[in-house]
N, C-alpha and C. Protein backbone atom coordinates (compact mmCIF):
# COMPACT_ATOMS: atom_id res chain seq x y z
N UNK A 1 2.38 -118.89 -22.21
CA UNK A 1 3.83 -118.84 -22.23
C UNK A 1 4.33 -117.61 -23.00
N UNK A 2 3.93 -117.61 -23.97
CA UNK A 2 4.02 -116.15 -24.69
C UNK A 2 3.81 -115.03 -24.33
N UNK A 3 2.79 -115.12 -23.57
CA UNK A 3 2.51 -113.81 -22.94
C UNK A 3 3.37 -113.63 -21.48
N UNK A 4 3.43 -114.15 -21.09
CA UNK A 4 4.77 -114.61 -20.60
C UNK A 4 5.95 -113.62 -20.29
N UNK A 5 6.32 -114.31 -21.79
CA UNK A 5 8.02 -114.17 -22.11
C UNK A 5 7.63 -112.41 -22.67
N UNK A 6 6.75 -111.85 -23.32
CA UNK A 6 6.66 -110.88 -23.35
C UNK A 6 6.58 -109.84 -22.24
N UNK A 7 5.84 -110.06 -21.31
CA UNK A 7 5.96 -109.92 -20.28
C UNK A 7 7.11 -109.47 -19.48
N UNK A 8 8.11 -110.63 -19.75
CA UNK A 8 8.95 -110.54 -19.11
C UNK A 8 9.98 -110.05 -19.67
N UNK A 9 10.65 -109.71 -20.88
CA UNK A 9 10.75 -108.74 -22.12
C UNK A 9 10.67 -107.44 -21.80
N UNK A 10 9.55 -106.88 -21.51
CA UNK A 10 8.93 -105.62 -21.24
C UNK A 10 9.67 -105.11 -20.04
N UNK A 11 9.51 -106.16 -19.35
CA UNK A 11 10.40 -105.38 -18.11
C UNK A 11 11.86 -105.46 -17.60
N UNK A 12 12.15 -106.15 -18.57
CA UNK A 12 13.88 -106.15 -18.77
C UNK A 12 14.06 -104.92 -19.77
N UNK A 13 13.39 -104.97 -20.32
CA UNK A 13 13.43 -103.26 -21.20
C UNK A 13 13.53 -102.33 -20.46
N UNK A 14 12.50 -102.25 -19.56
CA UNK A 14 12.23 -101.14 -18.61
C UNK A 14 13.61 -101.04 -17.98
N UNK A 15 13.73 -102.33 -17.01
CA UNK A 15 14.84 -102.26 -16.08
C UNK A 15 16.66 -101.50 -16.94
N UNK A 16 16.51 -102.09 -18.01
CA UNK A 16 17.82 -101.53 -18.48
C UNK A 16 17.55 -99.83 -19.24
N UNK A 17 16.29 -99.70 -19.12
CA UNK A 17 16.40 -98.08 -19.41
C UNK A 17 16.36 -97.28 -18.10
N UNK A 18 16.00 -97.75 -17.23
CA UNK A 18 15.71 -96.58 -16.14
C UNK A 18 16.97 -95.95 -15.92
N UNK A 19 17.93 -96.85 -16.16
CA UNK A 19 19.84 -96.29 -15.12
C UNK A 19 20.05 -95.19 -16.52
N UNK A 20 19.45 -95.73 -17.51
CA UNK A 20 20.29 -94.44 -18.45
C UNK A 20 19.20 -93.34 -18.25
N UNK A 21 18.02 -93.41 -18.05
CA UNK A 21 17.22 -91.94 -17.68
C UNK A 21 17.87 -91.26 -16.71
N UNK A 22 18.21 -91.81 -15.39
CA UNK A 22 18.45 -91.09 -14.47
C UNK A 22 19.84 -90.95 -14.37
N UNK A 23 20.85 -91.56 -15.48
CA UNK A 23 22.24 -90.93 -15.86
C UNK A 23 21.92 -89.87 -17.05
N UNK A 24 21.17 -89.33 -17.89
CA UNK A 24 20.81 -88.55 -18.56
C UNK A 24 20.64 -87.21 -17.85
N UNK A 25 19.50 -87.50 -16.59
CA UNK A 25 19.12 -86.55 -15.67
C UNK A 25 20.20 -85.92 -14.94
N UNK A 26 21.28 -86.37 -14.44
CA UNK A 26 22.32 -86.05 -13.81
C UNK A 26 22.89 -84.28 -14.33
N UNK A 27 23.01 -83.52 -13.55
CA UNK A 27 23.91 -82.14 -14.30
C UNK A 27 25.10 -82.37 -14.53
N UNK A 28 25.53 -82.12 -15.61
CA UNK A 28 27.03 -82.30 -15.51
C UNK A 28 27.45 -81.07 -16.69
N UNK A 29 28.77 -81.24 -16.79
CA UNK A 29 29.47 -79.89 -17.44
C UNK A 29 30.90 -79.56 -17.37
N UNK A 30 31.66 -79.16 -17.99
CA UNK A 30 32.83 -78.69 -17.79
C UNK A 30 32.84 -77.32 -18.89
N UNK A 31 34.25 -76.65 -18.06
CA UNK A 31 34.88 -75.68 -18.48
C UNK A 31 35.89 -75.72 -19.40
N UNK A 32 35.94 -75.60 -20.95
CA UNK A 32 37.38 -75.58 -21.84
C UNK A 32 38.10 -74.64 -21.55
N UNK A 33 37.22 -72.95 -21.54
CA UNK A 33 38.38 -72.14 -21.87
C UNK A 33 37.73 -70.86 -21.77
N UNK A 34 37.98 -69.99 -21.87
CA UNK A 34 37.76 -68.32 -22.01
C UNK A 34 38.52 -67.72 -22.38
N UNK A 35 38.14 -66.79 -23.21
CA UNK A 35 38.61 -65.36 -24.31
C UNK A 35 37.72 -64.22 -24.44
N UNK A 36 38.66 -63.55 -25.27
CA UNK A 36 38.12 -62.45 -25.47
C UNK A 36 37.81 -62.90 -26.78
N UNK A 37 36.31 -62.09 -27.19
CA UNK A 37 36.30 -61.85 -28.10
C UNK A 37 35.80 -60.74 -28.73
N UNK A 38 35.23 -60.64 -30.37
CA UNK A 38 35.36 -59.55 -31.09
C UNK A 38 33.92 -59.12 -31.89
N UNK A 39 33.49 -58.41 -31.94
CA UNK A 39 32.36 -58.27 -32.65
C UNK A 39 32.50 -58.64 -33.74
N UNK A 40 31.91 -59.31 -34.93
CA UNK A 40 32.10 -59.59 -36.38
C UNK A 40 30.75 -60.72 -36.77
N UNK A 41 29.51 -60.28 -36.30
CA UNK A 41 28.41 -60.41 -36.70
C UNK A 41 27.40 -61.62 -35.49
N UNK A 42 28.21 -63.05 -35.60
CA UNK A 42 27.95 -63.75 -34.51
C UNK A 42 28.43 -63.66 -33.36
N UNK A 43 29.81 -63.28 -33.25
CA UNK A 43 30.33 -63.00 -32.08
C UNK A 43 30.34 -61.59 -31.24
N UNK A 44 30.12 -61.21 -30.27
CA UNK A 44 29.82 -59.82 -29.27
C UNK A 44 31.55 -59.70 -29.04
N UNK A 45 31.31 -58.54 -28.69
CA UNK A 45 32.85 -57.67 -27.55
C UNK A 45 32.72 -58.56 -26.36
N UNK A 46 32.74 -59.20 -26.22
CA UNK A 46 32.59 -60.01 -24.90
C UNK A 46 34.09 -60.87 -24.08
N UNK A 47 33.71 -61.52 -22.98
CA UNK A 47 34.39 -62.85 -22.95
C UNK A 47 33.23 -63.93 -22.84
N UNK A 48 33.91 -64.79 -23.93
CA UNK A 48 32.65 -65.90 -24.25
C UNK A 48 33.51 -67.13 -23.33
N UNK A 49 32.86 -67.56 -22.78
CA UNK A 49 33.39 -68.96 -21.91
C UNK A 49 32.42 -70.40 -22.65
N UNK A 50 33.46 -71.24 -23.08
CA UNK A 50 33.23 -72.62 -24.04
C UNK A 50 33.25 -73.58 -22.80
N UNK A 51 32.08 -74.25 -22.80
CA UNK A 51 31.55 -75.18 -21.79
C UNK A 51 31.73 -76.30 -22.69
N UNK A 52 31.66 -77.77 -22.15
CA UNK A 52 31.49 -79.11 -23.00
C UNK A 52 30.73 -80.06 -21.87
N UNK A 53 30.02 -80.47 -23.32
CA UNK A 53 29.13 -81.64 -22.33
C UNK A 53 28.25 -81.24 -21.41
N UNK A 54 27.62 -80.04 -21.64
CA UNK A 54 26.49 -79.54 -20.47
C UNK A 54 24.85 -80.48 -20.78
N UNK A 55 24.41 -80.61 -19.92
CA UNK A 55 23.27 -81.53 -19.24
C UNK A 55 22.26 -80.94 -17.79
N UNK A 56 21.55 -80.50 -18.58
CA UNK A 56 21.01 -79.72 -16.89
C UNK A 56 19.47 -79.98 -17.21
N UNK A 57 18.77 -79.76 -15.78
CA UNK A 57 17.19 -80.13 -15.74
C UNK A 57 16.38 -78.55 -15.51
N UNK A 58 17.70 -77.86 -14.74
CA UNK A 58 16.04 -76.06 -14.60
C UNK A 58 17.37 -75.13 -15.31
N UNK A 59 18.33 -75.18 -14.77
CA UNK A 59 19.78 -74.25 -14.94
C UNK A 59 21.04 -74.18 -15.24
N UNK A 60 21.80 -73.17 -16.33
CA UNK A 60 22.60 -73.06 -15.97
C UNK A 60 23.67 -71.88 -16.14
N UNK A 61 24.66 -71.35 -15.02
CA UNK A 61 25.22 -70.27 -14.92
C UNK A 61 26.19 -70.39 -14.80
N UNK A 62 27.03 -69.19 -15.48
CA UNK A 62 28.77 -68.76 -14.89
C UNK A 62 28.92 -67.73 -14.61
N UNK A 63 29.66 -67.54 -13.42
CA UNK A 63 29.85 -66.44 -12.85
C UNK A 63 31.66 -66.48 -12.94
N UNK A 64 31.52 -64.64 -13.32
CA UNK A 64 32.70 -64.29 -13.84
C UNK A 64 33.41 -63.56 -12.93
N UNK A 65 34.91 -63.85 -11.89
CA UNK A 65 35.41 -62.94 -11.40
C UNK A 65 36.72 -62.34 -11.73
N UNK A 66 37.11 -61.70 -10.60
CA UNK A 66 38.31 -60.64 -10.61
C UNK A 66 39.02 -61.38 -9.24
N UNK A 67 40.06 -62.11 -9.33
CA UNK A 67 40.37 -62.65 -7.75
C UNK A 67 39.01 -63.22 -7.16
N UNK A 68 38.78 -62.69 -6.01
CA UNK A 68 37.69 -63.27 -5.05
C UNK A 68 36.42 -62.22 -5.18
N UNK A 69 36.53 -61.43 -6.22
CA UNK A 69 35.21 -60.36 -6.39
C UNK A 69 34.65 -60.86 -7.16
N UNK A 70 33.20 -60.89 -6.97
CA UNK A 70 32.38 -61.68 -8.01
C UNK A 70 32.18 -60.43 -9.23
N UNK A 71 31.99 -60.33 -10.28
CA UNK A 71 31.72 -59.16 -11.58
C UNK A 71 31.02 -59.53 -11.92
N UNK A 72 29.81 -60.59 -12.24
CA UNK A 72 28.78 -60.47 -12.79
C UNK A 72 28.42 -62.02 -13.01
N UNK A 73 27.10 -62.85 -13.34
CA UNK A 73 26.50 -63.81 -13.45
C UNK A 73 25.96 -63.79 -14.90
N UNK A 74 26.38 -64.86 -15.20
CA UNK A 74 25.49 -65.18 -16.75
C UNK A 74 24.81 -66.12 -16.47
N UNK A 75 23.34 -66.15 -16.51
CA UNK A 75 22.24 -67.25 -16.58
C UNK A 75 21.91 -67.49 -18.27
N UNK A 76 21.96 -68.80 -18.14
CA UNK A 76 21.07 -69.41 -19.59
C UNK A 76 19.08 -69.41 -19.72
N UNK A 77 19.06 -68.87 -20.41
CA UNK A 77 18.09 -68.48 -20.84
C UNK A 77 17.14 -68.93 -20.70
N UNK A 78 15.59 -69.65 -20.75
CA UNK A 78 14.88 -70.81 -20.48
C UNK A 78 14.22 -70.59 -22.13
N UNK A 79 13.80 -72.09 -22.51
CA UNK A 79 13.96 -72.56 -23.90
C UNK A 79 15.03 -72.23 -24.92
N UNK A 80 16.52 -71.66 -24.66
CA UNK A 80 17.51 -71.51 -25.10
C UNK A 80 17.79 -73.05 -25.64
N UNK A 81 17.92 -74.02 -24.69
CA UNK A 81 18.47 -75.28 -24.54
C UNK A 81 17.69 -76.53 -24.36
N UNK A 82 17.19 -77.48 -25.18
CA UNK A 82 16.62 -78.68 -24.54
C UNK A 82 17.23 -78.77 -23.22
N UNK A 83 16.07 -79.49 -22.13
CA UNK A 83 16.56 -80.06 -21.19
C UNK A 83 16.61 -81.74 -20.53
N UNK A 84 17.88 -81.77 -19.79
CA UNK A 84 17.91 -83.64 -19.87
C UNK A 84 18.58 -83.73 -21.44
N UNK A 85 19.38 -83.04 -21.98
CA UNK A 85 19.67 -83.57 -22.90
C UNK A 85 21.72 -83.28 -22.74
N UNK A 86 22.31 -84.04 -23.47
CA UNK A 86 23.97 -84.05 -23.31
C UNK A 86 23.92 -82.82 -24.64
N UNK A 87 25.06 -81.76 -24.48
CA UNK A 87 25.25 -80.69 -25.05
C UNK A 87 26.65 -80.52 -25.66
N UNK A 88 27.08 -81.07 -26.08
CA UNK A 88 28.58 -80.96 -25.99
C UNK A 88 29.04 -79.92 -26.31
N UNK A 89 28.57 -78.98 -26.90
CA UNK A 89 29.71 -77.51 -26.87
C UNK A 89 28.88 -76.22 -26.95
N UNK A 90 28.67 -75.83 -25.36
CA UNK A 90 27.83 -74.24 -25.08
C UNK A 90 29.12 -73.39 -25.14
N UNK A 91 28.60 -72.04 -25.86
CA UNK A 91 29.42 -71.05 -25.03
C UNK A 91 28.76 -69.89 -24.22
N UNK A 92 28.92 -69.28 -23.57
CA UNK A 92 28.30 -68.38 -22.50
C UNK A 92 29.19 -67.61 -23.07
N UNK A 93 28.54 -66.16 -23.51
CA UNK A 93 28.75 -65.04 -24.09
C UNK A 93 28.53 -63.61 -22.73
N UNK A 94 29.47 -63.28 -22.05
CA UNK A 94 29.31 -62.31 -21.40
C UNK A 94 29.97 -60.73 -22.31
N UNK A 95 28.86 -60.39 -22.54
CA UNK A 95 29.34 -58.54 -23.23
C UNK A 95 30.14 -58.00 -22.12
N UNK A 96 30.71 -56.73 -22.72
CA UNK A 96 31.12 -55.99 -21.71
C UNK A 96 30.00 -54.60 -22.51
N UNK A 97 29.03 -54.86 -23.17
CA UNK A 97 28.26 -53.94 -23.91
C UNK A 97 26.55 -54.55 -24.09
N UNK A 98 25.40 -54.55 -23.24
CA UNK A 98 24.52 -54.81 -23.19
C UNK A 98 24.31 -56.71 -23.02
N UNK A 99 23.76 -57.16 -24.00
CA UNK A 99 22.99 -58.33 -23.44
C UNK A 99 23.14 -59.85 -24.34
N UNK A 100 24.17 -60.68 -24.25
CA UNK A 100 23.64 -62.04 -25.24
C UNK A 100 22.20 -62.13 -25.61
N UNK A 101 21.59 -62.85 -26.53
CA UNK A 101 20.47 -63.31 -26.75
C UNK A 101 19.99 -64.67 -25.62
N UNK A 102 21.16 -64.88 -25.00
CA UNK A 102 20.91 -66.99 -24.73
C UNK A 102 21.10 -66.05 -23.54
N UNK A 103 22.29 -65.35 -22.86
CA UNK A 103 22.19 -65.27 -21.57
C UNK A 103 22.28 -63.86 -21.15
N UNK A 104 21.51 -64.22 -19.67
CA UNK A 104 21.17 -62.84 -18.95
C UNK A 104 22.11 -62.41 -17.81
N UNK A 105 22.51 -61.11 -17.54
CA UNK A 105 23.22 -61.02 -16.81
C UNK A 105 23.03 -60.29 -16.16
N UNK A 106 23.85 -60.32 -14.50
CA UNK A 106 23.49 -59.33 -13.36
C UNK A 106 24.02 -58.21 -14.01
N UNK A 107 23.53 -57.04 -13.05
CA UNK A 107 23.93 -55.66 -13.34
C UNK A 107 25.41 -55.52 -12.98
N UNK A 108 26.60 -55.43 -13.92
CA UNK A 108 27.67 -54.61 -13.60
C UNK A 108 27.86 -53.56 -14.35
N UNK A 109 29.28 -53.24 -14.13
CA UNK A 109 29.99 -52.31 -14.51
C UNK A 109 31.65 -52.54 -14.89
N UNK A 110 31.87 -53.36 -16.64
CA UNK A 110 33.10 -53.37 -16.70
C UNK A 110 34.01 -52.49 -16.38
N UNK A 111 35.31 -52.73 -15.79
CA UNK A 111 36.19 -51.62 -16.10
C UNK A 111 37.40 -51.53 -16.51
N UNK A 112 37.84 -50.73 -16.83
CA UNK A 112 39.35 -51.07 -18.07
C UNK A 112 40.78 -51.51 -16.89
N UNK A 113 40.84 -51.01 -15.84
CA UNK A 113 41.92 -51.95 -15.19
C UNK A 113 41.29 -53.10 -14.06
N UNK A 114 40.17 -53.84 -14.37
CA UNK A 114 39.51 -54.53 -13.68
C UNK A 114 39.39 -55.86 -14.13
N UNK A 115 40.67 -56.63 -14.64
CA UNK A 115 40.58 -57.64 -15.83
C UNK A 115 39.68 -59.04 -15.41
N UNK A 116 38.92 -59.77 -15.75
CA UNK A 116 38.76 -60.71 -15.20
C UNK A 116 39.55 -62.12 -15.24
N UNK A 117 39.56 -62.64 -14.17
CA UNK A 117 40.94 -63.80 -14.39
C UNK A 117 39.89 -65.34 -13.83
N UNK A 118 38.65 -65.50 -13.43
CA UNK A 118 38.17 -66.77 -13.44
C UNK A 118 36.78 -66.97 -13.46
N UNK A 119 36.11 -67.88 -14.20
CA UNK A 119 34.90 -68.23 -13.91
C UNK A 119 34.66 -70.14 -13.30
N UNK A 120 33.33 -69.34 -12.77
CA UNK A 120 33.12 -70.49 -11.87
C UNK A 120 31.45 -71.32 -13.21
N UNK A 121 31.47 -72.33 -13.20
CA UNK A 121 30.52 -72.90 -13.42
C UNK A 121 29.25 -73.80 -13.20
N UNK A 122 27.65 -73.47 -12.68
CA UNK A 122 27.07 -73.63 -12.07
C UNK A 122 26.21 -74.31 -13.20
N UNK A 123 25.35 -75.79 -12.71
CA UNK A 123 24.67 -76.73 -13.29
C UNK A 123 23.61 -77.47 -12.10
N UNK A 124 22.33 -76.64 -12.52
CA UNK A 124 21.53 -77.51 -11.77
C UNK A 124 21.48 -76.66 -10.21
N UNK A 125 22.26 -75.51 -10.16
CA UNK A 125 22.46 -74.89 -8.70
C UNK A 125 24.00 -75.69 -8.16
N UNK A 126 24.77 -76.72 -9.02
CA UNK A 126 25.78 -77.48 -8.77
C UNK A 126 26.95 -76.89 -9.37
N UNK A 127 27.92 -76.89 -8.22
CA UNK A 127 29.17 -75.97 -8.90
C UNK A 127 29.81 -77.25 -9.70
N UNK A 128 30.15 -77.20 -11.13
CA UNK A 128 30.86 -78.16 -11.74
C UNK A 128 32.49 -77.97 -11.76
N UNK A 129 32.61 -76.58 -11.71
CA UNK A 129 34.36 -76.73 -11.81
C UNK A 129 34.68 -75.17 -12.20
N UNK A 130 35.85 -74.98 -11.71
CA UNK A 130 36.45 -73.49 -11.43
C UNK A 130 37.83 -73.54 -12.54
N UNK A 131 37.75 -72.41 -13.56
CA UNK A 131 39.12 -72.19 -14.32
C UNK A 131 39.62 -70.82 -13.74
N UNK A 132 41.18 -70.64 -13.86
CA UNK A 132 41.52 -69.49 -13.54
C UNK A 132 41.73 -69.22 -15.17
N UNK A 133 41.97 -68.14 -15.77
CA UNK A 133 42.78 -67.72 -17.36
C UNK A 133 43.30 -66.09 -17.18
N UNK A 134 44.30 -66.28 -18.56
CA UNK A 134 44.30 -64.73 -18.34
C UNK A 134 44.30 -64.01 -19.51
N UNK A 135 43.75 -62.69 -19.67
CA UNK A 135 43.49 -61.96 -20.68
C UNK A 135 44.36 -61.12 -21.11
N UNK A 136 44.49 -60.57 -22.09
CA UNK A 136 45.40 -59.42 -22.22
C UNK A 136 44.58 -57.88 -21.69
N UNK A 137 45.40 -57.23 -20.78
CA UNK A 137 45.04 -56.29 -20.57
C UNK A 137 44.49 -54.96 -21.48
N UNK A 138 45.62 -55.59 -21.93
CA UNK A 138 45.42 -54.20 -23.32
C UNK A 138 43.96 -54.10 -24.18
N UNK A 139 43.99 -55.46 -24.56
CA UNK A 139 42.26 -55.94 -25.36
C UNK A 139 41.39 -55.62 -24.98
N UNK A 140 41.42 -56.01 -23.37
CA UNK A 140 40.59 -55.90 -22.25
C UNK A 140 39.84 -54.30 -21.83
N UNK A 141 41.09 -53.39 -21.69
CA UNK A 141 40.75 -52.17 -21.78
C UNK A 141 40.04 -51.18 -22.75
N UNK A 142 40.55 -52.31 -24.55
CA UNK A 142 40.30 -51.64 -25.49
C UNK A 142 38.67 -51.98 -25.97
N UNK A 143 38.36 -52.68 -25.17
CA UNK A 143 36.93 -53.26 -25.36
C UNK A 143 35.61 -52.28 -25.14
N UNK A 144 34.72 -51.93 -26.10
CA UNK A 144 33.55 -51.11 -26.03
C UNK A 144 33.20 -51.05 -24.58
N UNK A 145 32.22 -50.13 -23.86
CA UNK A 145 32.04 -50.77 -22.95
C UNK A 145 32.55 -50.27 -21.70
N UNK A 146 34.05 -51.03 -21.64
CA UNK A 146 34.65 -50.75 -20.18
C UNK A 146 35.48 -49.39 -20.50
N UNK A 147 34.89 -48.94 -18.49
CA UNK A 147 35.07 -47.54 -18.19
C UNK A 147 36.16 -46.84 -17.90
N UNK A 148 36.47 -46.17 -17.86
CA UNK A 148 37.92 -45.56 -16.72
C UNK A 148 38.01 -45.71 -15.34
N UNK A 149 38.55 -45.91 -14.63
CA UNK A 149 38.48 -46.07 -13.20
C UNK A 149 37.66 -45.16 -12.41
N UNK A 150 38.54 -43.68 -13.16
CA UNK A 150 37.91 -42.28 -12.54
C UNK A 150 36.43 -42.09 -12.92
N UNK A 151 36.02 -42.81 -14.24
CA UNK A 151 34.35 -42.13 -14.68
C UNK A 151 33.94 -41.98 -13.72
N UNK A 152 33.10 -41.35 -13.06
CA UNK A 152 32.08 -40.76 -12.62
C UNK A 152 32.71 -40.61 -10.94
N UNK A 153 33.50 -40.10 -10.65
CA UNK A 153 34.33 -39.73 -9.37
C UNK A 153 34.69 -38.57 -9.37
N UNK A 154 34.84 -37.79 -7.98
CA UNK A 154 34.85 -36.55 -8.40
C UNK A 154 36.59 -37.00 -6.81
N UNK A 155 37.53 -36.79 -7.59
CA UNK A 155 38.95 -36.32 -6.98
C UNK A 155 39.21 -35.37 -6.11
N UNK A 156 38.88 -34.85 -4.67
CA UNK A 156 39.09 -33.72 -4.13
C UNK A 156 40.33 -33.85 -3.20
N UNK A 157 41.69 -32.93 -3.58
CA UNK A 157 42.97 -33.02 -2.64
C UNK A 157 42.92 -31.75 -1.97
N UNK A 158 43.61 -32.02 -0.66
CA UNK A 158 43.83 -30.73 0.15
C UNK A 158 45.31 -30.53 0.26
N UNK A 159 45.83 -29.29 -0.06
CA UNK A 159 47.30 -28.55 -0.06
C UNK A 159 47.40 -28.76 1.22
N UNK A 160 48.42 -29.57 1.69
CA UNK A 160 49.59 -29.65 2.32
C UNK A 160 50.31 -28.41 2.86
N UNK A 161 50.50 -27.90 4.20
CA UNK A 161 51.20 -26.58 4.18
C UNK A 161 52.57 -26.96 4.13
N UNK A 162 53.35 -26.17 3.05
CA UNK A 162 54.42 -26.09 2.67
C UNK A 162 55.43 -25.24 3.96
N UNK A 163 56.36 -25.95 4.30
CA UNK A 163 57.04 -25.42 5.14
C UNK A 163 58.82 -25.08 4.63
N UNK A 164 59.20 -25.28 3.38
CA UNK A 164 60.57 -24.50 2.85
C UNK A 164 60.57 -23.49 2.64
N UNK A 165 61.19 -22.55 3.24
CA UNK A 165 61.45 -21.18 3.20
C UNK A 165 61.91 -20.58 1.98
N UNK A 166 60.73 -19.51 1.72
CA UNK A 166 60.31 -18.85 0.67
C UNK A 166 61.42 -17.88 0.11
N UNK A 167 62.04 -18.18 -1.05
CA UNK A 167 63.04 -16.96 -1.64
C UNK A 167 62.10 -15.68 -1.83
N UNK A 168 62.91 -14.64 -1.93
CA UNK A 168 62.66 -13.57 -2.23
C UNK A 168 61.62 -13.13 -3.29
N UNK A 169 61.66 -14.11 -4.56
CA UNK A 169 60.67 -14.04 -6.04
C UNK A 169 59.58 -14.69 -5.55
N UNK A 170 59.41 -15.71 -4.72
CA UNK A 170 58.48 -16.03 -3.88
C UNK A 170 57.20 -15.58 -2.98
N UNK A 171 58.27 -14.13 -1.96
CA UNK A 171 57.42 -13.78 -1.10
C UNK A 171 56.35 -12.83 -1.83
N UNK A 172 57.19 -12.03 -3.01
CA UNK A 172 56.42 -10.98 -3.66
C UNK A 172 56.50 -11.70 -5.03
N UNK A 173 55.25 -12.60 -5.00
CA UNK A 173 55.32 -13.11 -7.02
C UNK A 173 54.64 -11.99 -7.65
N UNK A 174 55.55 -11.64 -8.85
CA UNK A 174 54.57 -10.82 -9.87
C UNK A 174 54.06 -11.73 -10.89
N UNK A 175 52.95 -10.99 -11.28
CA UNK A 175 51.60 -11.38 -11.80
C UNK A 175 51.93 -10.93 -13.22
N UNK A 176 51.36 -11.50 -14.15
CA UNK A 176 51.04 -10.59 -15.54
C UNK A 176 49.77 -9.41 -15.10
N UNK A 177 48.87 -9.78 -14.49
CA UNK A 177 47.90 -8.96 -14.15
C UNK A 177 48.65 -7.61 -13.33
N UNK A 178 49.67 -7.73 -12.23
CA UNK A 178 49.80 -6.77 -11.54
C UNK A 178 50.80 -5.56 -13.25
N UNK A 179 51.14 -6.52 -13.19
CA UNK A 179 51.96 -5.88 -14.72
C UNK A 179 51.45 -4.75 -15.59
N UNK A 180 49.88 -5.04 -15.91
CA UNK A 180 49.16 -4.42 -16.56
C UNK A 180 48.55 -3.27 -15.86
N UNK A 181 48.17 -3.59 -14.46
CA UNK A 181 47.97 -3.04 -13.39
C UNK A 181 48.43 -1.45 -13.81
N UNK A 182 49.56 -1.77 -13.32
CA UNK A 182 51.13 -0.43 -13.49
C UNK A 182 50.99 0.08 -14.44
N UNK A 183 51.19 -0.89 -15.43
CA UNK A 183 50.98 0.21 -16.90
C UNK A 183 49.98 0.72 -17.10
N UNK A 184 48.57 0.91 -16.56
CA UNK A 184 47.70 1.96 -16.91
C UNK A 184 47.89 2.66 -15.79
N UNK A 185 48.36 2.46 -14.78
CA UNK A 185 48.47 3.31 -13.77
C UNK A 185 49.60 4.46 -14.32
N UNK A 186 50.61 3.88 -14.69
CA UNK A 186 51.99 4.87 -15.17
C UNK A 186 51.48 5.63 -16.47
N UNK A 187 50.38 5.04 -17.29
CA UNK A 187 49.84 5.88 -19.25
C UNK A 187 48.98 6.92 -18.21
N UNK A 188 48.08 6.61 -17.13
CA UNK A 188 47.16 7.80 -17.07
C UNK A 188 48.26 8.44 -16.12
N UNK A 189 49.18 8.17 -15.43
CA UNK A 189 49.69 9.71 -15.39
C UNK A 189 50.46 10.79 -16.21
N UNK A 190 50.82 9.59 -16.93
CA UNK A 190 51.73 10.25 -18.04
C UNK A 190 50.31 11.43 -18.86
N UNK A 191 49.29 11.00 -19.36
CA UNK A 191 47.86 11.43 -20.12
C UNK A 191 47.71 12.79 -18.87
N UNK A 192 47.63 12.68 -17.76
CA UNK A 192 47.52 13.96 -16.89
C UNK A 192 48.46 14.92 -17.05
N UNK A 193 49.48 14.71 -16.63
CA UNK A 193 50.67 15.29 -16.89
C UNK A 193 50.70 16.19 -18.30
N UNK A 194 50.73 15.77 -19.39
CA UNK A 194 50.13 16.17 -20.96
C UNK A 194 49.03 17.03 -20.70
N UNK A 195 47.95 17.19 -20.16
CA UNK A 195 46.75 17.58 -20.16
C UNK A 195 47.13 19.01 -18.84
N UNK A 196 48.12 18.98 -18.58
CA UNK A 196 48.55 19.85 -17.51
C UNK A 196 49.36 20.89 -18.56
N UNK A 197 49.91 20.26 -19.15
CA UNK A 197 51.00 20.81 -19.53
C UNK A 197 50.58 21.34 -20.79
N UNK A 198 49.55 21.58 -21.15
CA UNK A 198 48.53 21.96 -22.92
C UNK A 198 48.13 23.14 -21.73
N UNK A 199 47.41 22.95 -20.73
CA UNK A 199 46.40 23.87 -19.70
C UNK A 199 47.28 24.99 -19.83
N UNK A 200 48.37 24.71 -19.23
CA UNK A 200 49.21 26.02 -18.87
C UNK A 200 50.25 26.58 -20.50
N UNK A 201 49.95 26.06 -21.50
CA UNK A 201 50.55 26.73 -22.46
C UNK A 201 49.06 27.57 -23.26
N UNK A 202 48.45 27.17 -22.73
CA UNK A 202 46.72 28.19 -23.55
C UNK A 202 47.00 29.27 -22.65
């Protein structure tokens, strides 16, 4: 009888743990918020995005856009985070200047009028939930990092033929160069002239 009731004990144990393993296992996650932030020892030039309650078994990522352009992916790290475990407050640190320690990111290229306005949040390969926010531009621009629009572009315009009819100072522009021009043209004749005029008094 005892062995039994133990028995049967054991597997009422079992039975009431399995639903919380495989509610443990579940990905889950949400999005609080995103900012900018500031370098000052723990924190990067970044926008750090504050997750709550993350729970994941291989992954997890946010991807940061501009409207409907994706700008870049932050993956969490592997042994960053127990896994199967409830997390209540990650933040995902995206630089606009090299690399978090916890997360890795695709190759971009911040740029100073390129603000970002939403991230998406991925758990498990499972999209958990989409915030829009907005940044200050100004911060945004003033941030290490992001580029000028123009860096590395090379601007080439073609003149337009001008068709308003040309005044007079127009058709013949003088130059400072033609200016100078004249005046050694007018000293060496004047210097000849002199040199003529010594000849015929010897």
């Amino acid at each position: 009888m005892k062995k039994f009731l133990s028995l049967a004990l054991a597997v009422l144990m079992l039975a009431v743990m399995l639903p919380v393993t495989a509610l443990a296992a579940e990905p889950s996650g949400s999005i609080e918020r995103a900012a900018i932030t500031h370098a000052d020892g723990n924190l990067k030039n970044a926008v750090s995005v504050d997750l709550k309650n993350v729970t994941f078994a291989e992954s997890v990522a946010v991807k940061l856009y501009r409207g409907d352009t994706l700008l870049t992916t932050a993956t969490l790290k592997t042994n960053v985070l127990a896994v199967d475990k409830n997390h209540p407050f990650v933040t995902c640190c995206i630089p606009t200047e090299g690399e978090d320690d916890a997360w890795s990111l695709t190759s971009w290229t911040p740029r100073d009028n390129v603000v970002p306005n939403k991230v998406v949040l991925f758990v498990d390969d499972n999209e958990m939930g989409t915030m829009g926010f907005t940044l200050n531009a100004e911060d945004w621009a003033n941030l290490p990092g992001t580029v000028r629009p123009s860096s590395g572009t090379i601007v080439i315009t073609t003149p337009s033929e001008d068709t308003t009819p040309k005044t007079e100072d127009q058709k013949n522009p003088s130059t400072g160069a033609n200016d100078v021009v004249a005046a050694a043209v007018a000293l060496m004749a004047v210097s000849a002239l002199g040199m003529a005029v010594l000849t015929r008094k010897k």
